[in-house]
Protein backbone atom coordinates (compact mmCIF):
# COMPACT_ATOMS: atom_id res chain seq x y z
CA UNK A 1 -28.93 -48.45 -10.89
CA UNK A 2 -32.04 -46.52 -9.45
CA UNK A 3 -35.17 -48.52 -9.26
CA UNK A 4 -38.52 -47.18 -8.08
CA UNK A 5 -41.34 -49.81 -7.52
CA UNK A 6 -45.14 -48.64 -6.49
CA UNK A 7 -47.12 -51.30 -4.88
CA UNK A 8 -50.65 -51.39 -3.12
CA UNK A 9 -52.80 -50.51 -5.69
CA UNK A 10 -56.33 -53.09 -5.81
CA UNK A 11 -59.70 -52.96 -6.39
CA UNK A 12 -62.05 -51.43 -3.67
CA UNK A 13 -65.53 -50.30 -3.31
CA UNK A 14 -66.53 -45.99 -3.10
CA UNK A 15 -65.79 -45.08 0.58
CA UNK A 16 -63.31 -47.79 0.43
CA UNK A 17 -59.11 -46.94 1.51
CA UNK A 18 -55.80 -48.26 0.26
CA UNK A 19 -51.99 -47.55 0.82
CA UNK A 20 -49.89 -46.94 -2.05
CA UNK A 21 -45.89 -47.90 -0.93
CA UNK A 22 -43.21 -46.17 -3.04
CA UNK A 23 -40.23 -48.18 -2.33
CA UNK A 24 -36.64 -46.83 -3.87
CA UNK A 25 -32.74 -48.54 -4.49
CA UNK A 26 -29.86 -46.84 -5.90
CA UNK A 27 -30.19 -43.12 -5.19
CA UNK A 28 -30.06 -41.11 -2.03
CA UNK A 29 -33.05 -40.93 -0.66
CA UNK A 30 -32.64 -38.13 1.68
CA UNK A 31 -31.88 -35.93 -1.33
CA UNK A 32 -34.74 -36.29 -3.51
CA UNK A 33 -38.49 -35.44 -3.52
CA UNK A 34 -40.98 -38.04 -4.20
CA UNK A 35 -44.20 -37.49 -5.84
CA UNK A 36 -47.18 -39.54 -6.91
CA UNK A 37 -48.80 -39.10 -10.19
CA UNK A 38 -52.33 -40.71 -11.84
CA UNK A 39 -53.13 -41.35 -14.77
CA UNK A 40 -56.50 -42.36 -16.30
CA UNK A 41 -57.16 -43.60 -19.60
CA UNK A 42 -57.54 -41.26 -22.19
CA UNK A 43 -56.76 -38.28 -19.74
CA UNK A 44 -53.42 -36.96 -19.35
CA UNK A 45 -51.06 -37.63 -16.48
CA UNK A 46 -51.88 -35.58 -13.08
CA UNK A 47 -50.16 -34.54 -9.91
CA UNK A 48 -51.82 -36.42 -7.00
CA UNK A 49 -49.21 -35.75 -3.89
CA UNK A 50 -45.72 -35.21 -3.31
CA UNK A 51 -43.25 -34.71 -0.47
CA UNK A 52 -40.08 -32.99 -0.17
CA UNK A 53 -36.10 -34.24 0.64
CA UNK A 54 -34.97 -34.72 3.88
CA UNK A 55 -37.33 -34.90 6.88
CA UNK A 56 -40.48 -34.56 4.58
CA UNK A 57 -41.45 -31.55 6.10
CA UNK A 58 -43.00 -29.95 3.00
CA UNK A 59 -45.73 -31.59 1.76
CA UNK A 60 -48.36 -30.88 -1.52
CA UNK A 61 -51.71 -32.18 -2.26
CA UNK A 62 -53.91 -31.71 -5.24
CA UNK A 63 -57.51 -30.53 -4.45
CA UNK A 64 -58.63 -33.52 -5.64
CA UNK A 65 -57.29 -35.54 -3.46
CA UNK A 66 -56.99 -32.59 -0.43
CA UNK A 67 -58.49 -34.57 3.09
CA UNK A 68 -58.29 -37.93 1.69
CA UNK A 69 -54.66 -38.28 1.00
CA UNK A 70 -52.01 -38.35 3.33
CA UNK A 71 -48.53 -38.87 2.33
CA UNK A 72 -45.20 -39.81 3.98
CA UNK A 73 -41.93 -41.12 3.87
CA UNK A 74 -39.38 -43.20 6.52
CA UNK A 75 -35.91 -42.42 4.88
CA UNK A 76 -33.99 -45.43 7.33
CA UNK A 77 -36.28 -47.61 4.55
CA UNK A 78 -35.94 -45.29 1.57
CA UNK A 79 -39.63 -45.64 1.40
CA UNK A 80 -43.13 -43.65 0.82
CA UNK A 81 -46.19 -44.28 1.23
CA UNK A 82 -49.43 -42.52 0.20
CA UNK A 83 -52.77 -42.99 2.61
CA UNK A 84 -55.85 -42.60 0.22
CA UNK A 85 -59.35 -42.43 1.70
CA UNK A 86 -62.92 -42.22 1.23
CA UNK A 87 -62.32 -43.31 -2.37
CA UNK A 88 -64.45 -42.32 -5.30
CA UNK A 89 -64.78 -43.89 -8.56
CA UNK A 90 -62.83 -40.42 -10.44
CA UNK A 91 -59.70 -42.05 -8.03
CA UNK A 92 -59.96 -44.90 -10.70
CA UNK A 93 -56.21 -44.41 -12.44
CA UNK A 94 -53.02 -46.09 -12.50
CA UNK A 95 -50.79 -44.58 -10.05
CA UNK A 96 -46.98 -43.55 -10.44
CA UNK A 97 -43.96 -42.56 -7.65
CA UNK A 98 -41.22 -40.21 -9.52
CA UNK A 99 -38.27 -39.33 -7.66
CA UNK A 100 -36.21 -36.53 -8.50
CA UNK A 101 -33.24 -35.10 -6.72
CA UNK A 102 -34.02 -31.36 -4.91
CA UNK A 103 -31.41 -28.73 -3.33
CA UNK A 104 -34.60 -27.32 -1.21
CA UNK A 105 -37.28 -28.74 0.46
CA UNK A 106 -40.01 -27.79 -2.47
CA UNK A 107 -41.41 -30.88 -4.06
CA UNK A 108 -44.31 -29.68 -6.76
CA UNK A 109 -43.29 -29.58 -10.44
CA UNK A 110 -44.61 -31.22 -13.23
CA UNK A 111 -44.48 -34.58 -14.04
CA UNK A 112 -41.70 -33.80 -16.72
CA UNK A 113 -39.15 -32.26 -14.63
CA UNK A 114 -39.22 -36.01 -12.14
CA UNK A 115 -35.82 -38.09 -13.27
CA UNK A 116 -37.08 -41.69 -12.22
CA UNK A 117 -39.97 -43.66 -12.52
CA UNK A 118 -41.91 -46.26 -11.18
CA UNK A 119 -43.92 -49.02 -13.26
CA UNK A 120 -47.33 -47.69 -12.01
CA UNK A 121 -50.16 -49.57 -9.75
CA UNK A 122 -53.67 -49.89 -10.59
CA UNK A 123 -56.37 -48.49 -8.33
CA UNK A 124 -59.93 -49.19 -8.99
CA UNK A 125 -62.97 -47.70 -7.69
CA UNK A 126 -66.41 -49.26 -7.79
CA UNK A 127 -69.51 -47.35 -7.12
């Protein structure tokens, strides 16, 4: 049974950081990309960051996020983690990992085309 469970998310002030950990059972995680997705209320779901299978070497950030976001993975512990920086209030979402199993090392694609899902962590921003 696959199981993909976010964790990290809190409440922090503008300027403020947090780490958002992706952590993954049942699948192999060498195989599949990983990407993180936000959602605010009343908007639809968006593409924050993802990385690609195997090493990580291919990476993808949305300009919204571009130089405060940094994401990566440690495959021994089927894990990633997203770096988030210099927060701003328009961060203010819940936040989903979606794995989904790649024969190259591309990661984008919507978030329809991602096979497993996480439960989502909140992130707050305060101005």
């Amino acid at each position: 049974q696959v199981q993909v469970e976010e964790s990290g998310g809190g409440s922090v002030q503008a300027g403020g950081s947090l780490t958002l950990n992706c952590t993954t059972s049942g699948l192999t995680f060498r195989d599949y990309a990983v990407g993180w997705f936000r959602q605010a209320p009343g908007k639809a779901r968006e593409g924050v960051a993802c990385i690609g299978r195997g090493s990580g070497r291919t990476v993808y950030y949305a300009d919204s996020v571009k130089g405060r976001a940094t994401i990566s993975k440690y495959n021994y512990y089927t894990t990633v983690w997203l770096q988030m920086t210099d927060l701003k209030p328009e961060d203010t979402a819940t936040y989903y990992c979606a794995a989904d199993r790649r024969d190259n090392d591309s990661c984008r694609g919507p978030a329809s085309v991602y096979d497993y899902w996480g439960q989502g962590t909140q992130v707050t921003v305060s101005s």
